[in-house]
C-alpha atoms as a PDB file:
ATOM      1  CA  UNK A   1      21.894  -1.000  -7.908  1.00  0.00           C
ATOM      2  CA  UNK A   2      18.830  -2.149  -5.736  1.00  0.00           C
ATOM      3  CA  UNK A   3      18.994   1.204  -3.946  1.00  0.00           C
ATOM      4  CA  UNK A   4      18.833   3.428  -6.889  1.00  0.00           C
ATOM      5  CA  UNK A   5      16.242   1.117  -8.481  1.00  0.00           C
ATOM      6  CA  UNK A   6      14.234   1.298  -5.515  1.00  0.00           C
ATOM      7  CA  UNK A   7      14.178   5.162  -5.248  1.00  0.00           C
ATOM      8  CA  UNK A   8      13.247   5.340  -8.977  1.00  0.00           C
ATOM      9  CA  UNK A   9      10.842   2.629  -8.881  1.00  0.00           C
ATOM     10  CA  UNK A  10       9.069   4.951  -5.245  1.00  0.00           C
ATOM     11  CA  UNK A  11       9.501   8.210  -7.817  1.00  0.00           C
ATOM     12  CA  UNK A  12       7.512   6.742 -10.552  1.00  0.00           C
ATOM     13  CA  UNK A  13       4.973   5.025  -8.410  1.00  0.00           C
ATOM     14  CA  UNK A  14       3.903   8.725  -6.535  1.00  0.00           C
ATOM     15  CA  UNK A  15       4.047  10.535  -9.642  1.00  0.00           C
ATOM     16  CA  UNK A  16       1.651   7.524 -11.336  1.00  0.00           C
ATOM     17  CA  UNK A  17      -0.699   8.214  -8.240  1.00  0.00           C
ATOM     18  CA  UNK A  18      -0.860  11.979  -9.042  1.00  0.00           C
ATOM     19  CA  UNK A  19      -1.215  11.247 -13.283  1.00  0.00           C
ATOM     20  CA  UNK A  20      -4.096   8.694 -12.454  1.00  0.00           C
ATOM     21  CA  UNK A  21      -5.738  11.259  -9.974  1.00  0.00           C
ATOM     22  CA  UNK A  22      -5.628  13.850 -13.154  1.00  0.00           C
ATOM     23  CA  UNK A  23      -6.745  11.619 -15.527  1.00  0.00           C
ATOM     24  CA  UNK A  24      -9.376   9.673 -13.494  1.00  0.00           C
ATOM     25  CA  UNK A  25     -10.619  11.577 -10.525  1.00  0.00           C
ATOM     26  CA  UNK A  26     -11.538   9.774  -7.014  1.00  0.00           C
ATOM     27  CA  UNK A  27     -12.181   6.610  -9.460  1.00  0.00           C
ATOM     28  CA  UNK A  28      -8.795   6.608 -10.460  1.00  0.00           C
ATOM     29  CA  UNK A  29      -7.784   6.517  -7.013  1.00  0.00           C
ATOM     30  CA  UNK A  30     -10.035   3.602  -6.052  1.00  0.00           C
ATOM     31  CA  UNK A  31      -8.167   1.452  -8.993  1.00  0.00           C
ATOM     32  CA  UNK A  32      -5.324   2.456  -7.654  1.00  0.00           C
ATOM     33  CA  UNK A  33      -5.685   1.395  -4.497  1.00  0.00           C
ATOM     34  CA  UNK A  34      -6.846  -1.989  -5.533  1.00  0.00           C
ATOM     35  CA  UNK A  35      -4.189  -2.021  -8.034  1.00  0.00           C
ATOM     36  CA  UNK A  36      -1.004  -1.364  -5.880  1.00  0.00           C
ATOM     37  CA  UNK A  37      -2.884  -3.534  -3.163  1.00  0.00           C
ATOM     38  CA  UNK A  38      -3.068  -6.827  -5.114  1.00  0.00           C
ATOM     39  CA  UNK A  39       0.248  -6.135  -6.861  1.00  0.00           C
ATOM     40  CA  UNK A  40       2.157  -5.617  -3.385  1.00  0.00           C
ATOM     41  CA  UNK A  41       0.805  -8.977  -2.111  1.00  0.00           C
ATOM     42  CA  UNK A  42       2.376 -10.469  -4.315  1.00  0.00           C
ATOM     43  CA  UNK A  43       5.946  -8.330  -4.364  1.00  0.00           C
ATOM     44  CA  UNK A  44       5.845  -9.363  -0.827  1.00  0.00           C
ATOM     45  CA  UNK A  45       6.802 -12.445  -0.853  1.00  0.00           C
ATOM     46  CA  UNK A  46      10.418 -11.369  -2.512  1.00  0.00           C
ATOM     47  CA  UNK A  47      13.082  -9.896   0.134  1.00  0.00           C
ATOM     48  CA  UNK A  48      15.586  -7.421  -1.048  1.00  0.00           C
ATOM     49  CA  UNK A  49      19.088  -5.553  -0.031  1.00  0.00           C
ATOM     50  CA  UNK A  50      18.305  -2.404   0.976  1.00  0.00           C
ATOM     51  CA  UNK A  51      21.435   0.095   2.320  1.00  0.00           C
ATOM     52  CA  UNK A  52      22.304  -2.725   3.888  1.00  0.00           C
ATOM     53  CA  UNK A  53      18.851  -4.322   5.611  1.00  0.00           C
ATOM     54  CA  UNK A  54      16.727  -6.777   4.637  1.00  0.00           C
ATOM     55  CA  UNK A  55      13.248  -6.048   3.503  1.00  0.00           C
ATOM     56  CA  UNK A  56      10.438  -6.872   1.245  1.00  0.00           C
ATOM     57  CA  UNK A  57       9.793  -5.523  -1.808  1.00  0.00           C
ATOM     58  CA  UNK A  58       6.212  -4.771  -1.593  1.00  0.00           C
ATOM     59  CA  UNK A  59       6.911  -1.636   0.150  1.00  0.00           C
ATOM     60  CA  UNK A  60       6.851   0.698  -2.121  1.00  0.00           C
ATOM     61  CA  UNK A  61       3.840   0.126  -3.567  1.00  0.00           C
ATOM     62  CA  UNK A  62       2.011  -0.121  -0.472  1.00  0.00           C
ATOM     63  CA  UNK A  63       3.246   3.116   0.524  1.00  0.00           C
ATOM     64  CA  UNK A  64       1.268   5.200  -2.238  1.00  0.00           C
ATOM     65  CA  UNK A  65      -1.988   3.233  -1.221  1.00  0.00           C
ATOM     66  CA  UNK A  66      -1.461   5.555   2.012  1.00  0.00           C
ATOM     67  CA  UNK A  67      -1.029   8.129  -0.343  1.00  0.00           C
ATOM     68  CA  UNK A  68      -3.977   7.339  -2.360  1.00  0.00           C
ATOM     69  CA  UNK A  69      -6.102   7.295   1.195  1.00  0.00           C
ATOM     70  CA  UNK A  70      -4.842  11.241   2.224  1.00  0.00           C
ATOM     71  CA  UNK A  71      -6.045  11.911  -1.044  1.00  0.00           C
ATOM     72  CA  UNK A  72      -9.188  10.573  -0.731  1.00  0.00           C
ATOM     73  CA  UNK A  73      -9.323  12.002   2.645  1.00  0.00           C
ATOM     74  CA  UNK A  74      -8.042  15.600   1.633  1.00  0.00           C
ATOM     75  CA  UNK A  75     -10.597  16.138  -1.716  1.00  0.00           C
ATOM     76  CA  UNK A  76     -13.814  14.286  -0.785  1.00  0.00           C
ATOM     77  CA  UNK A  77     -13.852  13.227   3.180  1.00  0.00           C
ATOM     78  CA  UNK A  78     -13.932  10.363   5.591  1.00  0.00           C
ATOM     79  CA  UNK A  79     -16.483   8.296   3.773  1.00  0.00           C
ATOM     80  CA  UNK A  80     -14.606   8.306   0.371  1.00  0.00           C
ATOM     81  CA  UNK A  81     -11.627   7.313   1.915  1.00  0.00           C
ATOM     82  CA  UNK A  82     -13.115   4.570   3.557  1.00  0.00           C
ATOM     83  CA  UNK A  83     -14.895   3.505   0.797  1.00  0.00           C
ATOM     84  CA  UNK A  84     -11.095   3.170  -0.872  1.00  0.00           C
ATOM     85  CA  UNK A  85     -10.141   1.368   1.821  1.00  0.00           C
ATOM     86  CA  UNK A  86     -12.774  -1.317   1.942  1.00  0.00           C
ATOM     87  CA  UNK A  87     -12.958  -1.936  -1.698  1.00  0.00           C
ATOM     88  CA  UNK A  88      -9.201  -2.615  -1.305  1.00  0.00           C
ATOM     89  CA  UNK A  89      -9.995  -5.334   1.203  1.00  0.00           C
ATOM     90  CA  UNK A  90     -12.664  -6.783  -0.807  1.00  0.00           C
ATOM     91  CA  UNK A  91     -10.588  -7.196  -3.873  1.00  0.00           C
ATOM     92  CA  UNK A  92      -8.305  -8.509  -2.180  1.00  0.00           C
ATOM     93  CA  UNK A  93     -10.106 -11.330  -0.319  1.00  0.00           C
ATOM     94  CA  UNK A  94     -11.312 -12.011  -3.893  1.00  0.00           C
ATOM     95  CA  UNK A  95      -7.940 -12.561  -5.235  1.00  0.00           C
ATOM     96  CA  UNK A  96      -6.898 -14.951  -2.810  1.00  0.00           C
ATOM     97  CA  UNK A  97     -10.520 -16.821  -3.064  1.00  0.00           C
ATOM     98  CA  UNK A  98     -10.467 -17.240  -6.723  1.00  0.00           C
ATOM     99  CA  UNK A  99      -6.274 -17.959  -6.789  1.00  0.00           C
ATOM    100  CA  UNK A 100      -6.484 -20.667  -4.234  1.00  0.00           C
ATOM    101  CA  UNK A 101      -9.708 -22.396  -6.772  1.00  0.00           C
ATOM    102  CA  UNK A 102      -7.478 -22.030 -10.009  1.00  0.00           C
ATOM    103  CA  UNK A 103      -4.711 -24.257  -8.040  1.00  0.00           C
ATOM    104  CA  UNK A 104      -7.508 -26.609  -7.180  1.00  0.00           C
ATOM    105  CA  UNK A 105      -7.816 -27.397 -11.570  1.00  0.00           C
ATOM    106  CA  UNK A 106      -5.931 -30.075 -12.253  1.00  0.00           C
ATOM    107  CA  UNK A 107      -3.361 -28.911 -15.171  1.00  0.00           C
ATOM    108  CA  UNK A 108      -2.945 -30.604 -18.565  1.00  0.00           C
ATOM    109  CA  UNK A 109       0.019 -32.770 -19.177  1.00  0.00           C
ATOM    110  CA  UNK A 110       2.295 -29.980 -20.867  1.00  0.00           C
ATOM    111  CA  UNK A 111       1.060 -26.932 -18.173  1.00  0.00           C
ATOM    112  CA  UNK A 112       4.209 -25.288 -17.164  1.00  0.00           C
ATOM    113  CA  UNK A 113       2.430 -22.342 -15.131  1.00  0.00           C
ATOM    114  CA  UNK A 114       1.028 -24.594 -12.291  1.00  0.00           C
ATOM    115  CA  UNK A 115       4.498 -25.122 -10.068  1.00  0.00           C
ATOM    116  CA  UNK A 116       5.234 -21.534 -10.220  1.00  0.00           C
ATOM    117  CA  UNK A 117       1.290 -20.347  -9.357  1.00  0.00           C
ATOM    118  CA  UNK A 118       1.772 -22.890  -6.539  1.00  0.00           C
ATOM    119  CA  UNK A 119       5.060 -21.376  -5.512  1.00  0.00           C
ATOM    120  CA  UNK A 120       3.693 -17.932  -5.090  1.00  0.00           C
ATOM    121  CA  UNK A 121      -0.172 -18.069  -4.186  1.00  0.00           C
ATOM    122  CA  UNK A 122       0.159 -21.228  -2.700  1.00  0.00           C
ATOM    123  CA  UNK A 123       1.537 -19.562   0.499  1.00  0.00           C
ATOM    124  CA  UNK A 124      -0.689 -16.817  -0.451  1.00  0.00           C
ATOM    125  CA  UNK A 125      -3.791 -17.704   2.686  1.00  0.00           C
ATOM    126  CA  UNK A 126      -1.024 -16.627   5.532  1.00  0.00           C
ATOM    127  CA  UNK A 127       0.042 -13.690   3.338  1.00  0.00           C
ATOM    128  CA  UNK A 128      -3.079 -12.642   2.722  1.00  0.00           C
ATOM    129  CA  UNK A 129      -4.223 -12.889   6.077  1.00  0.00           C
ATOM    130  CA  UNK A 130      -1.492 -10.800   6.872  1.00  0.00           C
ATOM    131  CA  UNK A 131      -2.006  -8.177   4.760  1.00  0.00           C
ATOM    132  CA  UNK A 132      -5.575  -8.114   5.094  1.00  0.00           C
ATOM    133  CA  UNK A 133      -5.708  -7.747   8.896  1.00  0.00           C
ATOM    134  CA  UNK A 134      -2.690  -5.264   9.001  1.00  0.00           C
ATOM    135  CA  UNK A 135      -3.898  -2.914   5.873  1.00  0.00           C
ATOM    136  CA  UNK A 136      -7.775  -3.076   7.238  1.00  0.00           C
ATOM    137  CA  UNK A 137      -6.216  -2.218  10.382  1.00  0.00           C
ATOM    138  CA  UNK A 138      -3.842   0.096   9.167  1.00  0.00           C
ATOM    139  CA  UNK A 139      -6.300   2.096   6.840  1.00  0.00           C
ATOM    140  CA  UNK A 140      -9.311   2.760   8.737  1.00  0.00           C
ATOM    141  CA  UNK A 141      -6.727   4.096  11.828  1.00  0.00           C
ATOM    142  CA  UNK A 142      -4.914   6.254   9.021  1.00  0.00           C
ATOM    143  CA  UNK A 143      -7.943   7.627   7.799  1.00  0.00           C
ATOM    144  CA  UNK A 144      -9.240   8.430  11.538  1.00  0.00           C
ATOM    145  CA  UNK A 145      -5.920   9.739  12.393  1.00  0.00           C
ATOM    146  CA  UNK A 146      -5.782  12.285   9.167  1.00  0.00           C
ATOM    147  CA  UNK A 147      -9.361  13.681  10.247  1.00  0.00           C
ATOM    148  CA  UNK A 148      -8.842  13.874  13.672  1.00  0.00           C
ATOM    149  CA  UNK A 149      -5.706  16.248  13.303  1.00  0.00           C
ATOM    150  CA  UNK A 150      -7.578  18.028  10.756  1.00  0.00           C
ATOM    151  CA  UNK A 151     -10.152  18.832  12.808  1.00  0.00           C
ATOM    152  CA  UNK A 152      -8.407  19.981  15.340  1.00  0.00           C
ATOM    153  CA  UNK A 153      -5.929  22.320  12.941  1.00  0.00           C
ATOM    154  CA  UNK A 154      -7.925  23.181  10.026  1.00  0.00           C
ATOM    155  CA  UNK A 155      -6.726  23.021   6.574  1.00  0.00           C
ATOM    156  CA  UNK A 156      -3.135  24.286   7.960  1.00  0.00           C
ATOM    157  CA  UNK A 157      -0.591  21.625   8.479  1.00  0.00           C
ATOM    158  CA  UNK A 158      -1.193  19.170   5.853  1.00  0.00           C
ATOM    159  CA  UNK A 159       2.379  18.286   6.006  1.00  0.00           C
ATOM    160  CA  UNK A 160       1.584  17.104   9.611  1.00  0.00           C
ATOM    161  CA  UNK A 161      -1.418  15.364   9.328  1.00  0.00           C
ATOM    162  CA  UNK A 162      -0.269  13.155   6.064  1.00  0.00           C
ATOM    163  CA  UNK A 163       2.754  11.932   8.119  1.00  0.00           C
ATOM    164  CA  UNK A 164       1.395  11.613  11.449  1.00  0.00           C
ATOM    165  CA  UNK A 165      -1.390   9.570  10.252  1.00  0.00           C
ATOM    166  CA  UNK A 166       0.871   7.727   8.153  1.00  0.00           C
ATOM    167  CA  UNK A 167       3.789   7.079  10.096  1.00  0.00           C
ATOM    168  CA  UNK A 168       1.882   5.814  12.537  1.00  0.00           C
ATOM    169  CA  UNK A 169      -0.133   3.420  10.609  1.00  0.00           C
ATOM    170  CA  UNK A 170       2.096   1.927   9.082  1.00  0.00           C
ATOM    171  CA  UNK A 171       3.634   1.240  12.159  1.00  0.00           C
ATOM    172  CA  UNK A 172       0.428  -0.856  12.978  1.00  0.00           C
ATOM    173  CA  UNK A 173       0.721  -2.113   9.536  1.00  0.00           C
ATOM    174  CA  UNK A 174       4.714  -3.336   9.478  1.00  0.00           C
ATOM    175  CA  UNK A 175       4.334  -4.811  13.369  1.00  0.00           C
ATOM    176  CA  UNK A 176       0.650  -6.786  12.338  1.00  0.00           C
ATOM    177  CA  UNK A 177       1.664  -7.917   8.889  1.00  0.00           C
ATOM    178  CA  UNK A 178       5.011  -9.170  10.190  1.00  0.00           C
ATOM    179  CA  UNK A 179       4.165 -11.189  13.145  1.00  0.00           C
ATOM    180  CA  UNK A 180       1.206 -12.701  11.290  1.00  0.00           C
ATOM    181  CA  UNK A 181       3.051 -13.709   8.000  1.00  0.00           C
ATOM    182  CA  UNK A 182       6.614 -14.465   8.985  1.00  0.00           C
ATOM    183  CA  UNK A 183       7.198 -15.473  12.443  1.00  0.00           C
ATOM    184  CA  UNK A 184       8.409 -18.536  12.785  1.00  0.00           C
ATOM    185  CA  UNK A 185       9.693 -18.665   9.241  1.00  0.00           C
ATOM    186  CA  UNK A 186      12.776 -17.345   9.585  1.00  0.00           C
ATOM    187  CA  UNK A 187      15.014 -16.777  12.885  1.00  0.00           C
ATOM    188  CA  UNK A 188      14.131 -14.413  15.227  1.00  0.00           C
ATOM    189  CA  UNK A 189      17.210 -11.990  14.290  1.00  0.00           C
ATOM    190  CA  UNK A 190      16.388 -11.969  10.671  1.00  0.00           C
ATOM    191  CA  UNK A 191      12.223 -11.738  11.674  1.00  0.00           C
ATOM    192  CA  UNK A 192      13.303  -8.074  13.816  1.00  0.00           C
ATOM    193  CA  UNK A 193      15.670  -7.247  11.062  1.00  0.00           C
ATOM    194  CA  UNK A 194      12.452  -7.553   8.366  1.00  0.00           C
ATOM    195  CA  UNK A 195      10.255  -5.925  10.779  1.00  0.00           C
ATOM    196  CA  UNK A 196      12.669  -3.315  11.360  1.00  0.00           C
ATOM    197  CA  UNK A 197      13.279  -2.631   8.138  1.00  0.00           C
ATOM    198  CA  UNK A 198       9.942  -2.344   6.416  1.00  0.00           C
ATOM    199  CA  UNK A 199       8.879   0.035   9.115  1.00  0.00           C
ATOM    200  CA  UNK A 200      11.789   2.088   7.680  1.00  0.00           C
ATOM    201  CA  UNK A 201      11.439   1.982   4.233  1.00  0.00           C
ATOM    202  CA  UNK A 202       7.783   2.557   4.641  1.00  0.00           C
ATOM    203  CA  UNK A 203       8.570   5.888   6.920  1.00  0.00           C
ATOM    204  CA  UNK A 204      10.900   7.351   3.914  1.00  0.00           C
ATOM    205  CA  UNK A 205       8.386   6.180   0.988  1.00  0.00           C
ATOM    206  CA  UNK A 206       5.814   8.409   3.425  1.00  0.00           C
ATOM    207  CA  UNK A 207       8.406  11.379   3.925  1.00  0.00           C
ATOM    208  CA  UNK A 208       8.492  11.294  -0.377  1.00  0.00           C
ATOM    209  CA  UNK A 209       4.916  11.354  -0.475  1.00  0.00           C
ATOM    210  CA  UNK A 210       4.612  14.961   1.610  1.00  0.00           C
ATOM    211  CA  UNK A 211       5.518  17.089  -1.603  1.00  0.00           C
ATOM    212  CA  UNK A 212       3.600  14.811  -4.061  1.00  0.00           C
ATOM    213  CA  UNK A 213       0.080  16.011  -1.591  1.00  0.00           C
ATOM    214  CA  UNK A 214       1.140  19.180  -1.598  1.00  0.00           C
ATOM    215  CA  UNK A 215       1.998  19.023  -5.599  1.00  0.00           C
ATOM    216  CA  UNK A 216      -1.773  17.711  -5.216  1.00  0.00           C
ATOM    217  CA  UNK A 217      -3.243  20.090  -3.507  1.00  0.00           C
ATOM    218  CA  UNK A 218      -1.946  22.682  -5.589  1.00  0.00           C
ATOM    219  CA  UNK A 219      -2.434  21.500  -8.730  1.00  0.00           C
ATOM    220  CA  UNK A 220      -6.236  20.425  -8.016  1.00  0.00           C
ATOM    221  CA  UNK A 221      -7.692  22.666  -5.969  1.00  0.00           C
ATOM    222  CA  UNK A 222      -7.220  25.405  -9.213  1.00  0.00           C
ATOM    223  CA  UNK A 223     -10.697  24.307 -10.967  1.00  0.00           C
ATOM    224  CA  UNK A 224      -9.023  24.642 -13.828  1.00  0.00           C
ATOM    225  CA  UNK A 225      -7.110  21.729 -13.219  1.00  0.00           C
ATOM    226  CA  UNK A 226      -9.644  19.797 -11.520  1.00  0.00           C
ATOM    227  CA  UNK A 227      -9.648  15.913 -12.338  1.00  0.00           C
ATOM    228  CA  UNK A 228     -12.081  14.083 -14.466  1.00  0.00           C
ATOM    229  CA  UNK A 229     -14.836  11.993 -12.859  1.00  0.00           C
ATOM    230  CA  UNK A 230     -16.716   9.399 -14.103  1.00  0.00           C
END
């Protein structure tokens, strides 16, 4: 069940990227990446079955951010791209700023939220340093990575420059957001087996993305079919 849910849930999550692209142009793609960044952080924190591994659930999601950044990279350049990725990272430290104040209130007498706030954002400052380290990281190497192989091949091989850079980020991303957020926490053989896996799952969520950039490409470089922009 978890496995067919998951490939689902990674279907509908590149094909959103793609429908928000159309519908919203580069802005779309900056809420997206905020979106999928914030909602990942907290998906995170809940481990999974996965053909048999153990892994956290906030992969998918934070796969099509690196799917949202080749975008960014293919249609408008370096700068856009990074421009995604630091608003991501801004919105993000803002989350965890204004969640750890709202635990700070002191609830009224019949409040049944606070326990379960507490339960997830109250662990949230060693996830989010985590995440924000390994996606800042992660991001700016990806986007680096996608230019410098375009540069040296052109527009050809877009297949190979969306899953170098990728593959190889999120390696930086899995091995810095591990170490940082979960050693210690659990023993070392489950701590590999998490790292391990995430790296994984986040290598076949970026093999699925290769035909959704080319679908991209495709689709949007036809002017007729160019996105909207604000």
């Amino acid at each position: 069940m978890n496995e067919t849910l998951w490939i689902l849930f990674a279907l509908v999550d590149l094909c959103m990227v793609l429908v928000v692209y159309r519908l919203f142009g580069r802005v779309g793609l900056f809420g997206l990446m905020v979106f999928n960044l914030l909602l990942c952080n907290i998906q995170v924190l809940k481990t999974v079955e996965l053909f048999g591994l153990t892994t956290t659930l906030g992969n998918v999601l934070y796969a099509s951010v690196f799917l949202s950044t080749d975008l960014l990279s293919e249609f408008y350049g370096k700068k856009e791209a990074r421009k995604g990725v630091l608003l991501g990272f801004v919105a993000l430290v803002m989350m965890v700023g204004y969640m750890q104040i709202a635990l700070y209130f002191q609830p009224a007498a019949d409040d049944f939220a606070q326990p379960h706030l507490s339960a997830l954002f109250g662990f949230m400052p060693r996830i989010a340093l985590a995440s924000m380290m390994a996606y800042l990281i992660s991001q700016l190497h990806d986007v680096w990575a996608f230019h410098a192989i375009k540069q040296r091949t052109g527009e050809k091989y877009l297949w190979l420059r969306n899953n170098a850079s990728t593959m190889v980020s999120q390696l930086f991303d899995s091995a810095i957001f591990c170490f940082i957020a979960f050693w210690g926490l659990f023993p070392t053989d489950v701590f590999m087996e998490i790292l391990l896996s995430t790296y994984v799952i986040k290598i076949v969520v970026a093999g699925l993305d290769t035909p959704f950039i080319y679908l991209a490409k495709r689709i949007f470089t036809d002017r007729s079919h160019s996105p909207k922009e604000a």
